[in-house]
N, C-alpha and C. Protein backbone atom coordinates (compact mmCIF):
# COMPACT_ATOMS: atom_id res chain seq x y z
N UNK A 1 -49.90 -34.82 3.31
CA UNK A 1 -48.77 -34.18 3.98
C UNK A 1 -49.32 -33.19 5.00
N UNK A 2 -48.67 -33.18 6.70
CA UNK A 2 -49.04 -32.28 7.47
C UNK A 2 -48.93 -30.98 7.04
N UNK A 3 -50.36 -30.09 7.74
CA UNK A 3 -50.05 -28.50 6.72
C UNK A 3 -48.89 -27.75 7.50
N UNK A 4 -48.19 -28.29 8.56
CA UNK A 4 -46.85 -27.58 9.13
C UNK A 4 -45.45 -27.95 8.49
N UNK A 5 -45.77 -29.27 7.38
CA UNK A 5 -44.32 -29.26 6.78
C UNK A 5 -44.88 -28.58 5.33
N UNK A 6 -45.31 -28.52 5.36
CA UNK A 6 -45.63 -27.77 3.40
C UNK A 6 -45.22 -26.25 4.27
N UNK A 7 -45.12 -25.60 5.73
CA UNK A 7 -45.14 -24.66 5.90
C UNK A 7 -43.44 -24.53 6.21
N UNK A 8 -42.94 -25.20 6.58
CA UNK A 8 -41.87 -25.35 6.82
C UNK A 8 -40.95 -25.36 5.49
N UNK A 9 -41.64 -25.77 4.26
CA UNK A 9 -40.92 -26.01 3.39
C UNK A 9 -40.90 -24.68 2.49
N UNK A 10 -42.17 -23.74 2.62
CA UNK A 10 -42.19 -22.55 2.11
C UNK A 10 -41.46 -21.57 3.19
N UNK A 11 -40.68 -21.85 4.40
CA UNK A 11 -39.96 -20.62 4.79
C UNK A 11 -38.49 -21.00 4.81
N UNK A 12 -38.55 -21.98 3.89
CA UNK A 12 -36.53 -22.37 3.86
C UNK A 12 -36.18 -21.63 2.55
N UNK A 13 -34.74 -20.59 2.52
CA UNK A 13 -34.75 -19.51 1.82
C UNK A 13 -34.15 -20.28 0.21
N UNK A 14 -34.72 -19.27 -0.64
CA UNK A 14 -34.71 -19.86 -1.95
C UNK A 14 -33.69 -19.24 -2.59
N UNK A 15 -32.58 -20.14 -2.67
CA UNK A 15 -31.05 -19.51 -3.84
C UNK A 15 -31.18 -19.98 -4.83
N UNK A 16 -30.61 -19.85 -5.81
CA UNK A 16 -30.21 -20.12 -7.32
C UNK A 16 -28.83 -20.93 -7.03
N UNK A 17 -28.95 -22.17 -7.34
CA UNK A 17 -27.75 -22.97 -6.58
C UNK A 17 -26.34 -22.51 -7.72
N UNK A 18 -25.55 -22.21 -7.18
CA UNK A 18 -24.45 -21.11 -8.17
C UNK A 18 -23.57 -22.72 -8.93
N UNK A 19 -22.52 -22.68 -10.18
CA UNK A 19 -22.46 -23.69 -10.48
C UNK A 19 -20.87 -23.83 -9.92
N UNK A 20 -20.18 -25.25 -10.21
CA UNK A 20 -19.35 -25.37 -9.72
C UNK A 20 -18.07 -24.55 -9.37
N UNK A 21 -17.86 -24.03 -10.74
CA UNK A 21 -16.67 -23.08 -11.11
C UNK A 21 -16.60 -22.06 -10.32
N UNK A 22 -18.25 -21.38 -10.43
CA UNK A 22 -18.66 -20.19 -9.18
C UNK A 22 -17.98 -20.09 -8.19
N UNK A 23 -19.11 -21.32 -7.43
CA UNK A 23 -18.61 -21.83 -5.68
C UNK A 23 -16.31 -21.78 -5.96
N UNK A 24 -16.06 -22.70 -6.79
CA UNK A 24 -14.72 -22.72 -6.84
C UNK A 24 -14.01 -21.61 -6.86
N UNK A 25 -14.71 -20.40 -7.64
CA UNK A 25 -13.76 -19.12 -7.78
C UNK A 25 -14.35 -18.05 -6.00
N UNK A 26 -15.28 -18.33 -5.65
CA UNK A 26 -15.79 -17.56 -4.55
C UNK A 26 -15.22 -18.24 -3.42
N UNK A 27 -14.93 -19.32 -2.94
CA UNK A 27 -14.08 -20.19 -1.62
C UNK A 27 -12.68 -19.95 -2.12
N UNK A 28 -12.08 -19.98 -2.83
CA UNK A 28 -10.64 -19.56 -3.22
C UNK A 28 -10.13 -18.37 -2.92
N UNK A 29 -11.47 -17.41 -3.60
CA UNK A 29 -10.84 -15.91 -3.23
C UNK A 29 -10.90 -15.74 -1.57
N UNK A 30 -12.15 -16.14 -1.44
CA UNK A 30 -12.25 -15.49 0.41
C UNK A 30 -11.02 -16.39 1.25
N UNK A 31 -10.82 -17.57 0.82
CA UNK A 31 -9.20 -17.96 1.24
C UNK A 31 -8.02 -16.66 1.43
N UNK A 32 -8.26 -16.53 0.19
CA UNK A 32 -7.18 -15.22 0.07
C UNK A 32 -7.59 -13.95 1.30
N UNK A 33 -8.65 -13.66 1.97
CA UNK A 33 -8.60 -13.01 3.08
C UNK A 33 -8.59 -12.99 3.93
N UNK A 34 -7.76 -14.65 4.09
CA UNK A 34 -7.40 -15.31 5.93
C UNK A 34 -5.75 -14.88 5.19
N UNK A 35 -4.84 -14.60 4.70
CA UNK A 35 -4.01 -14.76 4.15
C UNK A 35 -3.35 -13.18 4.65
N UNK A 36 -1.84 -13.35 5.22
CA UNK A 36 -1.34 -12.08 5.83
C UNK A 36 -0.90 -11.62 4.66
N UNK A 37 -0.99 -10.25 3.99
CA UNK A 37 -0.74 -9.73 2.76
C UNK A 37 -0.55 -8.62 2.41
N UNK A 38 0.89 -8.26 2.32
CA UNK A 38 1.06 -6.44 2.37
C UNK A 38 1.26 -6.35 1.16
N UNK A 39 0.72 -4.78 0.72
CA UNK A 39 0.39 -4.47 -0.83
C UNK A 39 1.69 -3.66 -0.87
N UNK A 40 2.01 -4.40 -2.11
CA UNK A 40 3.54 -4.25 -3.01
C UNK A 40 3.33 -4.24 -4.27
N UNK A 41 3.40 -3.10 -4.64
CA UNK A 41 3.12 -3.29 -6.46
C UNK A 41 4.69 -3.55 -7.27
N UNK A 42 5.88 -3.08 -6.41
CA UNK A 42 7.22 -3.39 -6.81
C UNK A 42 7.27 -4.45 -7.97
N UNK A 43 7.93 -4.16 -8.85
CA UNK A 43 8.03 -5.40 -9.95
C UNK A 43 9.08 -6.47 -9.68
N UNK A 44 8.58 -7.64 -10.21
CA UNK A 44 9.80 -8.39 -9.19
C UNK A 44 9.64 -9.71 -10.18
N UNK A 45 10.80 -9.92 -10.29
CA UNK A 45 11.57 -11.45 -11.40
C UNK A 45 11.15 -12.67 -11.12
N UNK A 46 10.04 -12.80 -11.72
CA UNK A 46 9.28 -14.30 -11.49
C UNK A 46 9.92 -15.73 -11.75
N UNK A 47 9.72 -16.81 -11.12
CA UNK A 47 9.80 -17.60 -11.93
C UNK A 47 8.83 -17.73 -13.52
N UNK A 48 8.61 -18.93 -13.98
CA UNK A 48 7.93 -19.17 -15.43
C UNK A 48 7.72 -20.47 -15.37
N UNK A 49 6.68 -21.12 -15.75
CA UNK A 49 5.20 -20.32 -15.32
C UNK A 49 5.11 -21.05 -14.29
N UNK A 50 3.87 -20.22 -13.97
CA UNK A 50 3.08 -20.57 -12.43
C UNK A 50 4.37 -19.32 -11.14
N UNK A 51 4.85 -18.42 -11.87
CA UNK A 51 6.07 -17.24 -11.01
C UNK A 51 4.77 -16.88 -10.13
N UNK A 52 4.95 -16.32 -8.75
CA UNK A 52 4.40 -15.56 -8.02
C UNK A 52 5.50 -14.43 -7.27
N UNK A 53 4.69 -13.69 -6.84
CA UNK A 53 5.57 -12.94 -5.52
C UNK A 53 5.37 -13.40 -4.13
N UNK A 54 6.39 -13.13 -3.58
CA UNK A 54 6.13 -13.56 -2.09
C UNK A 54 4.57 -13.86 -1.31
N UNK A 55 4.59 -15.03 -1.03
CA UNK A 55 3.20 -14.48 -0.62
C UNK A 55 2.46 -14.18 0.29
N UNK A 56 3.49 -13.09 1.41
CA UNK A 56 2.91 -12.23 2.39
C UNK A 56 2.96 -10.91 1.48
N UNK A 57 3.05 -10.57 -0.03
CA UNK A 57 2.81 -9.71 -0.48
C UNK A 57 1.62 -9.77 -1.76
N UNK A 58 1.65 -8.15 -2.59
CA UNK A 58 0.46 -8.53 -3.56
C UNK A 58 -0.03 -7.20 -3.59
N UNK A 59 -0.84 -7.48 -5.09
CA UNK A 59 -1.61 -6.35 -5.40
C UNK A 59 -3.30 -6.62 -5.58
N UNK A 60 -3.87 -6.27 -6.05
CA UNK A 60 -4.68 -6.67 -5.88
C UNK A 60 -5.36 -7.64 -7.65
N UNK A 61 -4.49 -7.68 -8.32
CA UNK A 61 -4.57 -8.67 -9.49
C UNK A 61 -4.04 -10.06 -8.79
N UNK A 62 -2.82 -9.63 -7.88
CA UNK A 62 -2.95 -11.19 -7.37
C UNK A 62 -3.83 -11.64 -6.72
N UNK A 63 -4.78 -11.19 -6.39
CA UNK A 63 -6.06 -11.94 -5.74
C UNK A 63 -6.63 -12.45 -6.51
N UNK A 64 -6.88 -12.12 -8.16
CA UNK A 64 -7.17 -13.02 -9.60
C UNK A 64 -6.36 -13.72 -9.52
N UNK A 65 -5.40 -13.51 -9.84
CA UNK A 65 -4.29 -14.61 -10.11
C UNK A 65 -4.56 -15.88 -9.41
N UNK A 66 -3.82 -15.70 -7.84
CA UNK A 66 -4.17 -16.66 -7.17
C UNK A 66 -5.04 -17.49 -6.61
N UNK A 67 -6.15 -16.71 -7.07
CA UNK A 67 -7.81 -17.49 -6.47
C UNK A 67 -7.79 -18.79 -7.88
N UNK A 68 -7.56 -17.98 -9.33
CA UNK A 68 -8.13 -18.97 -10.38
C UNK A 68 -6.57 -20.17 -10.47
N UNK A 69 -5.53 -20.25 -9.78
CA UNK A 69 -4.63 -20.96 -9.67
C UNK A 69 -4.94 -22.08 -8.67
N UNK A 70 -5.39 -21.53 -7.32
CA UNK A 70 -6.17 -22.19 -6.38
C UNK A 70 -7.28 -23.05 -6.86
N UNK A 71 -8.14 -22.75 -7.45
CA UNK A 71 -9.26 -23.29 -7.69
C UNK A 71 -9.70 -23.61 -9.30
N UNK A 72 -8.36 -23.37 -10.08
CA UNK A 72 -9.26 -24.27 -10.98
C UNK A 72 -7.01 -24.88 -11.90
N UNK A 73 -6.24 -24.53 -10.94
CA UNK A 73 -4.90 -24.52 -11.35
C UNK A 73 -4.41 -23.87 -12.94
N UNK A 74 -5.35 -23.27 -13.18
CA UNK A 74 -5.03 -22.18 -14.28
C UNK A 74 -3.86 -20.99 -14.04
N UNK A 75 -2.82 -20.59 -15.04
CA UNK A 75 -1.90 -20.11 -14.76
C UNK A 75 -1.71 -19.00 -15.50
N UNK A 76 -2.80 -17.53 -14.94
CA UNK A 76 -2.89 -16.36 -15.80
C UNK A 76 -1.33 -15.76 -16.14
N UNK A 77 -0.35 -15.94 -15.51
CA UNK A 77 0.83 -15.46 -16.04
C UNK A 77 1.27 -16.02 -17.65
N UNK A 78 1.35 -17.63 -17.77
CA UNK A 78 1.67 -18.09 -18.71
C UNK A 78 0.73 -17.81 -19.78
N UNK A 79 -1.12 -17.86 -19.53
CA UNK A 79 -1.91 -17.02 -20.23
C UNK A 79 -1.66 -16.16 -20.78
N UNK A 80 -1.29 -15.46 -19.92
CA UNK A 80 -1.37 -13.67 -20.64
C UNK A 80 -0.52 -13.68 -21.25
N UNK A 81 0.86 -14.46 -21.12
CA UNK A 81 2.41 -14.10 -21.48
C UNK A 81 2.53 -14.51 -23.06
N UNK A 82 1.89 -15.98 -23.11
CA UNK A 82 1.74 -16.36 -24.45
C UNK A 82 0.44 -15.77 -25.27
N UNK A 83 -0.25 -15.08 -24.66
CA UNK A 83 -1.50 -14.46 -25.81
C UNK A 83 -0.92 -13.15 -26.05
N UNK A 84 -0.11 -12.38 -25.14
CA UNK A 84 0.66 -11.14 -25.35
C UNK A 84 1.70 -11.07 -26.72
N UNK A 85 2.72 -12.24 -26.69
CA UNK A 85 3.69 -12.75 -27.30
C UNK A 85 2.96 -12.80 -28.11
N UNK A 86 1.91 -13.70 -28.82
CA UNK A 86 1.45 -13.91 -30.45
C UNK A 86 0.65 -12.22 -30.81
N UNK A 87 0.46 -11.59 -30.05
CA UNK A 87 -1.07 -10.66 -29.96
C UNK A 87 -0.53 -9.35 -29.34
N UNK A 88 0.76 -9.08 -29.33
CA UNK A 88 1.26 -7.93 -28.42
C UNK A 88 0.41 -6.97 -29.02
N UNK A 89 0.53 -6.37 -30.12
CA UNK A 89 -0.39 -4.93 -30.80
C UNK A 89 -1.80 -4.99 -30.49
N UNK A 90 -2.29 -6.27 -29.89
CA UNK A 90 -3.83 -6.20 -29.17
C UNK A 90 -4.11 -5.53 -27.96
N UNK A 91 -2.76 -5.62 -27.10
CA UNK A 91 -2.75 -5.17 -25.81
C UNK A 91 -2.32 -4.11 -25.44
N UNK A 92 -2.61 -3.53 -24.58
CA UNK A 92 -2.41 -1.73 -24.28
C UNK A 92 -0.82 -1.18 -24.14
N UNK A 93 -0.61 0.01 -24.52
CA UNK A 93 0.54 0.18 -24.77
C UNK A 93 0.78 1.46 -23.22
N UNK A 94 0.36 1.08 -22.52
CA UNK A 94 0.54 2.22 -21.22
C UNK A 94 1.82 2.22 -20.85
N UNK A 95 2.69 1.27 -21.12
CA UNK A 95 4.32 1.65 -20.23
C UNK A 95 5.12 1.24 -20.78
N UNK A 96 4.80 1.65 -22.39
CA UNK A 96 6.34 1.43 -23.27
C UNK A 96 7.18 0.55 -23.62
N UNK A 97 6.30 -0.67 -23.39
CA UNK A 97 6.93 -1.90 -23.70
C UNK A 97 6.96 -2.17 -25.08
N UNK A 98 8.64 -2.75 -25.52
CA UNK A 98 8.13 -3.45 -27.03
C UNK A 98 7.87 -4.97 -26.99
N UNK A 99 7.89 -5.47 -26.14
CA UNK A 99 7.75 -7.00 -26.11
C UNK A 99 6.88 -7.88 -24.84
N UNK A 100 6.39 -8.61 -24.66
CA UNK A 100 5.84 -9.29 -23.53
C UNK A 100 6.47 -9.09 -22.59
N UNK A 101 6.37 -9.23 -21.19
CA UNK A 101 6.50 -9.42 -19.99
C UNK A 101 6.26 -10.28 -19.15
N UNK A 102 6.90 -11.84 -19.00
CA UNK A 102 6.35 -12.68 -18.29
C UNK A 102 6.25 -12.52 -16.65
N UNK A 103 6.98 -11.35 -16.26
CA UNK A 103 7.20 -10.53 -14.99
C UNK A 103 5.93 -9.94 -14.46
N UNK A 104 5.54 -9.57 -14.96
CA UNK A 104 4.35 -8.35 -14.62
C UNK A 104 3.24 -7.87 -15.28
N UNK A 105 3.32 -8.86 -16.88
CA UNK A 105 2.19 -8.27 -17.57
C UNK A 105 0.74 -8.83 -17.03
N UNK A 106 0.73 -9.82 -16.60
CA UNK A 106 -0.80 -10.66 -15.88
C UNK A 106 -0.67 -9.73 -14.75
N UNK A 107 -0.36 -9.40 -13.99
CA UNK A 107 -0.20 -8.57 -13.00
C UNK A 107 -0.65 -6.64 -12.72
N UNK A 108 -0.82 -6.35 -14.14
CA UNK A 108 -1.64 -5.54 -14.46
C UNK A 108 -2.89 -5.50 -15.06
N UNK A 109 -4.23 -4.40 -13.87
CA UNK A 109 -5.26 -4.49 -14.87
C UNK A 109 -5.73 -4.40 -16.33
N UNK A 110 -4.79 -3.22 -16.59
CA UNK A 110 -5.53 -3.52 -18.14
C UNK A 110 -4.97 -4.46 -19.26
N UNK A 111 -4.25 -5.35 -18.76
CA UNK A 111 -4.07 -6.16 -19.30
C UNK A 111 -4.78 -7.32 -18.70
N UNK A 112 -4.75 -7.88 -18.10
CA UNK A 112 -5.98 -8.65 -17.36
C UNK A 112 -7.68 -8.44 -18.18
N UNK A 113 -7.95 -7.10 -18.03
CA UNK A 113 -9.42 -6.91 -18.84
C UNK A 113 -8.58 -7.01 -20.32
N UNK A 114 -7.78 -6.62 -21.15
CA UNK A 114 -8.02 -7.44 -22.91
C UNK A 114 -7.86 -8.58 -22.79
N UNK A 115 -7.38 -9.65 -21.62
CA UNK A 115 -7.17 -10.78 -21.66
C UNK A 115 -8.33 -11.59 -21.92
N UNK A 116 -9.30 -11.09 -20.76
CA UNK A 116 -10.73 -11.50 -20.58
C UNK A 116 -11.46 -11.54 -21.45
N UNK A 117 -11.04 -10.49 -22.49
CA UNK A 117 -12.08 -9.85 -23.19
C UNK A 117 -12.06 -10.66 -24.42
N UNK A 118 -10.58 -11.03 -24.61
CA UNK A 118 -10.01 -11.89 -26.35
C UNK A 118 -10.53 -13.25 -25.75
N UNK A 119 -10.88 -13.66 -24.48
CA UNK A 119 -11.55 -14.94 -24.02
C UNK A 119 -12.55 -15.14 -24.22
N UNK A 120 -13.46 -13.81 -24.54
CA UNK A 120 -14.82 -14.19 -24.78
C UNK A 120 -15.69 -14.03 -23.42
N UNK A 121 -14.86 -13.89 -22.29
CA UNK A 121 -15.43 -13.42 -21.22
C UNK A 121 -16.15 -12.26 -20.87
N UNK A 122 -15.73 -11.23 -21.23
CA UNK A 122 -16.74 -9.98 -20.78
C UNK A 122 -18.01 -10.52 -21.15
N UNK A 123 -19.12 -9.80 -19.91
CA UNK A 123 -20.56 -9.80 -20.42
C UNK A 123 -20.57 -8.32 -19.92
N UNK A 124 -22.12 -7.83 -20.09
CA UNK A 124 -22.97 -6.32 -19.53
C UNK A 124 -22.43 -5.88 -18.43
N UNK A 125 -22.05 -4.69 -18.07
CA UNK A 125 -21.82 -3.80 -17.20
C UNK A 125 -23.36 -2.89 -16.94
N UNK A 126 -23.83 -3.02 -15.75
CA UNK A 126 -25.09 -2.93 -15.94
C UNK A 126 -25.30 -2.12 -14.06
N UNK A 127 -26.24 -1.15 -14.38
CA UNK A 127 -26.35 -0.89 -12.77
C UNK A 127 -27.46 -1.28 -11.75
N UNK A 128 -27.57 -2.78 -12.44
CA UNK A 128 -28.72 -3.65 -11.37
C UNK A 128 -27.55 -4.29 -10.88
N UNK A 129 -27.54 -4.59 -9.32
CA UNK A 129 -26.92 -5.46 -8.98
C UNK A 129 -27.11 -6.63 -9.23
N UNK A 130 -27.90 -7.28 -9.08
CA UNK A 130 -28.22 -8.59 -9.24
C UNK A 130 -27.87 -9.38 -10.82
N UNK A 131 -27.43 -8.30 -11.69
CA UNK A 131 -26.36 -9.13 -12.80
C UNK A 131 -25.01 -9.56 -12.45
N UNK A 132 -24.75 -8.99 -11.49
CA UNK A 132 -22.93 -9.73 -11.06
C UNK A 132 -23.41 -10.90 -10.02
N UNK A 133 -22.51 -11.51 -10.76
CA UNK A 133 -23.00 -13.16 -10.37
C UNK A 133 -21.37 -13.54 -9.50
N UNK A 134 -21.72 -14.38 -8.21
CA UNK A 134 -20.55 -14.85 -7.49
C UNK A 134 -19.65 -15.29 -8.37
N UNK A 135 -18.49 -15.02 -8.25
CA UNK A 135 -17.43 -15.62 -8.74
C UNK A 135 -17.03 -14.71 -10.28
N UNK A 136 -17.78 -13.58 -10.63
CA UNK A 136 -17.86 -12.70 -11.76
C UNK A 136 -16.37 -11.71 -11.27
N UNK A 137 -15.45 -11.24 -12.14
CA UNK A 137 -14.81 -10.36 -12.17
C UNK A 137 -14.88 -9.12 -12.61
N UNK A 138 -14.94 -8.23 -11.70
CA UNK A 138 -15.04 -6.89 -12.11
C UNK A 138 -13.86 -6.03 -11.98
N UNK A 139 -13.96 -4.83 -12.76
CA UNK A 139 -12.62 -3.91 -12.54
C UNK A 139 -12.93 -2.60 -12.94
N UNK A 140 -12.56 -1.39 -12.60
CA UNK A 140 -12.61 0.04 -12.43
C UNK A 140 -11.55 0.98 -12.62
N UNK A 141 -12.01 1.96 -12.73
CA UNK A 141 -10.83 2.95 -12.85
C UNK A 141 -11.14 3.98 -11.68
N UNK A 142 -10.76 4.19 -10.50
CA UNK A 142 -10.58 4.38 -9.67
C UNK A 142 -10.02 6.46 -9.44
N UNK A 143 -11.02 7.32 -9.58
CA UNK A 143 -10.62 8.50 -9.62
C UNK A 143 -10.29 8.75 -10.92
N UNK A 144 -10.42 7.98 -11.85
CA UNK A 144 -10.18 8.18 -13.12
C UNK A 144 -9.02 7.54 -13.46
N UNK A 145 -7.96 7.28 -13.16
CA UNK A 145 -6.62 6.62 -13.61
C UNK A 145 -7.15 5.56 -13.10
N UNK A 146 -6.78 5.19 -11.68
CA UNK A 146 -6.39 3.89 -11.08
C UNK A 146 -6.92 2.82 -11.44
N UNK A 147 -6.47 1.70 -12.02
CA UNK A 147 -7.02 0.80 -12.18
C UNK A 147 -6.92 -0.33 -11.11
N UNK A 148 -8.48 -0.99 -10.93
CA UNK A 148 -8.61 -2.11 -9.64
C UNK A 148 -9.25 -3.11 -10.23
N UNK A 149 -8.86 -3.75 -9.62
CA UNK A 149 -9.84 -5.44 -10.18
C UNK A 149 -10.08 -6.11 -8.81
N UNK A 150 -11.64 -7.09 -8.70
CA UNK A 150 -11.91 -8.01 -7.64
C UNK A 150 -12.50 -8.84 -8.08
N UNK A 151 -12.88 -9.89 -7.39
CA UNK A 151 -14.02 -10.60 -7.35
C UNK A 151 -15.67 -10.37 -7.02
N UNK A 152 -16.39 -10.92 -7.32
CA UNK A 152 -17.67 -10.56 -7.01
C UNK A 152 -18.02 -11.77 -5.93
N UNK A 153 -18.59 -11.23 -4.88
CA UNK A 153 -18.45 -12.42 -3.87
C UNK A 153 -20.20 -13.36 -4.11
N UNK A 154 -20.58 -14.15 -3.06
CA UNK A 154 -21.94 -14.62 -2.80
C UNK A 154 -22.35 -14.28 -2.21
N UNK A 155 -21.58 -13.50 -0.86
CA UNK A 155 -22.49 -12.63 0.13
C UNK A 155 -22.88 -11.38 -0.28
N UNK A 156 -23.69 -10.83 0.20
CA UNK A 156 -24.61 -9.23 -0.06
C UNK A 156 -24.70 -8.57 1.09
N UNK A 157 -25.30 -7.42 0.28
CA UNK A 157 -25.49 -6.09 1.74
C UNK A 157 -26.98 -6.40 2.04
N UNK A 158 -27.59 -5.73 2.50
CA UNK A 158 -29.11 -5.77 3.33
C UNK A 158 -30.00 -5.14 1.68
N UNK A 159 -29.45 -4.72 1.03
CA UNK A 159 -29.93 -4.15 -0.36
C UNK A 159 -29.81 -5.16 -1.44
N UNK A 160 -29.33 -6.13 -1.36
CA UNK A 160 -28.91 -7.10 -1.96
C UNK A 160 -27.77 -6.99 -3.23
N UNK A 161 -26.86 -6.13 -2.79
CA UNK A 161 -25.11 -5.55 -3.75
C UNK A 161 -24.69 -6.89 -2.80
N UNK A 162 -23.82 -7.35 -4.16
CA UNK A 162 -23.06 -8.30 -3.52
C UNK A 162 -21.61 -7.50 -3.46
N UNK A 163 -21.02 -8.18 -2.42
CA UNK A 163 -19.56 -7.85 -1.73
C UNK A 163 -18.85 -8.11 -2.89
N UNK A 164 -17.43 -7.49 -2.69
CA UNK A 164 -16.84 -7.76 -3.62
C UNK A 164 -14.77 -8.27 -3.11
N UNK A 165 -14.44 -9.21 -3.43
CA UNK A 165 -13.19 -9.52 -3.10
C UNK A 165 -12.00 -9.29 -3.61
N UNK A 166 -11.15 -8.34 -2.86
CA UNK A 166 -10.13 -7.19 -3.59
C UNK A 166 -8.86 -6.89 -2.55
N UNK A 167 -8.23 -6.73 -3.07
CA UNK A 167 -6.78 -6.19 -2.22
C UNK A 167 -6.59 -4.47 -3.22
N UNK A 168 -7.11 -3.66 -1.98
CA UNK A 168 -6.67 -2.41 -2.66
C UNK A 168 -5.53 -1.57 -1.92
N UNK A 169 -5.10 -1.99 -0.74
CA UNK A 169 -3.83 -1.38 0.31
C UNK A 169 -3.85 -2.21 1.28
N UNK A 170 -4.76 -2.72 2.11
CA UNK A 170 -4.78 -3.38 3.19
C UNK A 170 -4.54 -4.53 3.28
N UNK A 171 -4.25 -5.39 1.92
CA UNK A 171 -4.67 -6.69 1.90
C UNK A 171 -5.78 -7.16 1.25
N UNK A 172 -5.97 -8.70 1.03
CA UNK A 172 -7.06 -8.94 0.57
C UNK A 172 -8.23 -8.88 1.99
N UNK A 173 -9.52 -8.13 1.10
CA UNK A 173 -10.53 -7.83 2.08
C UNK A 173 -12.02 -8.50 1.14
N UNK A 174 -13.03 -8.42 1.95
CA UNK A 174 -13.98 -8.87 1.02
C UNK A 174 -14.92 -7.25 1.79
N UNK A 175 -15.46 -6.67 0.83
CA UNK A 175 -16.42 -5.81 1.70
C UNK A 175 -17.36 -4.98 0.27
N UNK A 176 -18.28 -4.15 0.46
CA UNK A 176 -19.17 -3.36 -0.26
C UNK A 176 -18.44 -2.27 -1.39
N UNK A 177 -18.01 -2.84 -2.62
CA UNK A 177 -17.42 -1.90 -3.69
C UNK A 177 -17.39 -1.69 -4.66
N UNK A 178 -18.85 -2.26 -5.22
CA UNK A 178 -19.58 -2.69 -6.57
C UNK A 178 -19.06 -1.77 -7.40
N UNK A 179 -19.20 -0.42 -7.08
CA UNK A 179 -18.73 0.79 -7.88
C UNK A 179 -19.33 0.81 -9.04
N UNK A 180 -20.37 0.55 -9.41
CA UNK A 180 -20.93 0.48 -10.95
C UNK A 180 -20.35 1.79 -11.66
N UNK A 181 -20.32 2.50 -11.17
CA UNK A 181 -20.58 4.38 -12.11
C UNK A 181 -18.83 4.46 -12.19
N UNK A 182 -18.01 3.69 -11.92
CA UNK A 182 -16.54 3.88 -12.07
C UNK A 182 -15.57 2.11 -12.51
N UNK A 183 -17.16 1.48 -12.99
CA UNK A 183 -16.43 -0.12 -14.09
C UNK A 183 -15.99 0.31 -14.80
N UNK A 184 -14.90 -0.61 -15.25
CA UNK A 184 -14.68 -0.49 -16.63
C UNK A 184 -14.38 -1.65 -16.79
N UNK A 185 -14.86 -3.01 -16.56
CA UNK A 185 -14.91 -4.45 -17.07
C UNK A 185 -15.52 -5.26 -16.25
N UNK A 186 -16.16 -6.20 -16.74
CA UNK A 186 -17.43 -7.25 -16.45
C UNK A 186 -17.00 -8.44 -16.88
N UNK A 187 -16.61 -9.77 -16.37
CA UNK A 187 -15.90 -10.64 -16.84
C UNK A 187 -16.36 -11.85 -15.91
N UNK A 188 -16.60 -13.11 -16.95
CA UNK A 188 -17.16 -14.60 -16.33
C UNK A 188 -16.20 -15.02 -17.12
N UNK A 189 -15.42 -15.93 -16.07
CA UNK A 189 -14.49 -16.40 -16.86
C UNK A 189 -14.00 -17.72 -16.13
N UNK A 190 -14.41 -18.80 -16.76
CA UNK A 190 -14.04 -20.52 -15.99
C UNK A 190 -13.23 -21.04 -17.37
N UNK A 191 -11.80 -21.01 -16.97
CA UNK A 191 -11.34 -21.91 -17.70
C UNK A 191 -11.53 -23.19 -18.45
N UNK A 192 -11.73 -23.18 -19.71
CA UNK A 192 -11.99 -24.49 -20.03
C UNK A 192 -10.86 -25.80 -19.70
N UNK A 193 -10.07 -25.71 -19.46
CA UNK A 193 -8.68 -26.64 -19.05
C UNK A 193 -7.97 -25.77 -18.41
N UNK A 194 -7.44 -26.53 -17.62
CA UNK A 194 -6.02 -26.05 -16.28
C UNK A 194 -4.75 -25.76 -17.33
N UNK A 195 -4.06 -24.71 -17.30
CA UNK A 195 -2.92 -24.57 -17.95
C UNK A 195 -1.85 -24.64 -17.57
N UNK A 196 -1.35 -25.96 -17.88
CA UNK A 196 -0.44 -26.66 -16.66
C UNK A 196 1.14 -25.85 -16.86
N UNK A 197 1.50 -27.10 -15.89
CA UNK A 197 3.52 -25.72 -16.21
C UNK A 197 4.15 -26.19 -17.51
């Protein structure tokens, strides 16, 4: 073999080829940031299942929502609604509910992270970047209350933090917001089956 292709072959850049589900949850979400999208947290009367809100609106759980509906037709509303319903006393009691919510309960973070979590999904919260893997879900508490959730993208900064894909006011955006020192959930999560209507 010429010594200019063995040279050629050592300067083509070396990835970790990400697996399907990955690529599927990372092209779905960044979909979601060609997408015109004003942030509305308003609660609003879904259909069942597969309900959305308008979708020039959204918070930034619907960017979960809709990426893992997009790309793998999984339907975190009916998820959450029926693991809430058998499992309500598992799930957080922040706004006085006595019963499920097929309206709005997927639609909030901390319900979203016990969802993840009774899935078996959470892994390490860790402050190397290079443990959040494309297509990984993360979420925070934001000043101390606020709770946010995104995606973890495939692109990176010049430091190698990968981007992260989120609707926090503006819309869905993809940009630099790892936030390690303000996580509060770490989540791989590929549906094993589509949860149909």
């Amino acid at each position: 073999m010429p010594r200019y292709f063995l040279t050629l072959l050592l300067l083509l850049p070396v990835s970790a080829s990400a697996d399907s589900s990955s690529e599927a949850i990372v092209s779905s979400a960044r979909e979601r940031t060609y997408a015109s999208v004003r942030y509305d947290p308003k609660y609003v009367k879904l259909t069942y299942p597969n309900g959305d809100v308008s979708s020039d609106t959204g918070v930034c759980t619907d960017v979960v929502i809709r990426t893992y509906r997009n790309a793998f037709g999984f339907d975190f509303q009916k998820a959450v609604h029926e693991d809430m319903k058998a499992n309500f006393n598992a799930y957080p009691k922040i706004w006085g509910l006595k019963r499920a919510d097929k309206n709005i309960d997927h639609r909030r973070v901390p319900n979203l992270e016990k969802f993840l979590k009774r899935q078996g999904a959470a892994v390490p919260m860790t402050n190397k970047p290079e443990d959040y893997q494309p297509g990984d879900i993360v979420s925070w508490r934001l000043g101390g209350r606020l709770a946010h959730i995104g995606i973890v993208s495939d692109k990176k900064t010049f430091d190698g933090t990968p981007l992260i894909i989120h609707n926090i006011g503006q819309g869905p955006v993809e940009d630099n917001i790892l936030w390690v020192d303000k996580m509060t959930g770490h989540f791989r999560f590929a549906p094993s089956s589509t949860n149909p209507n």
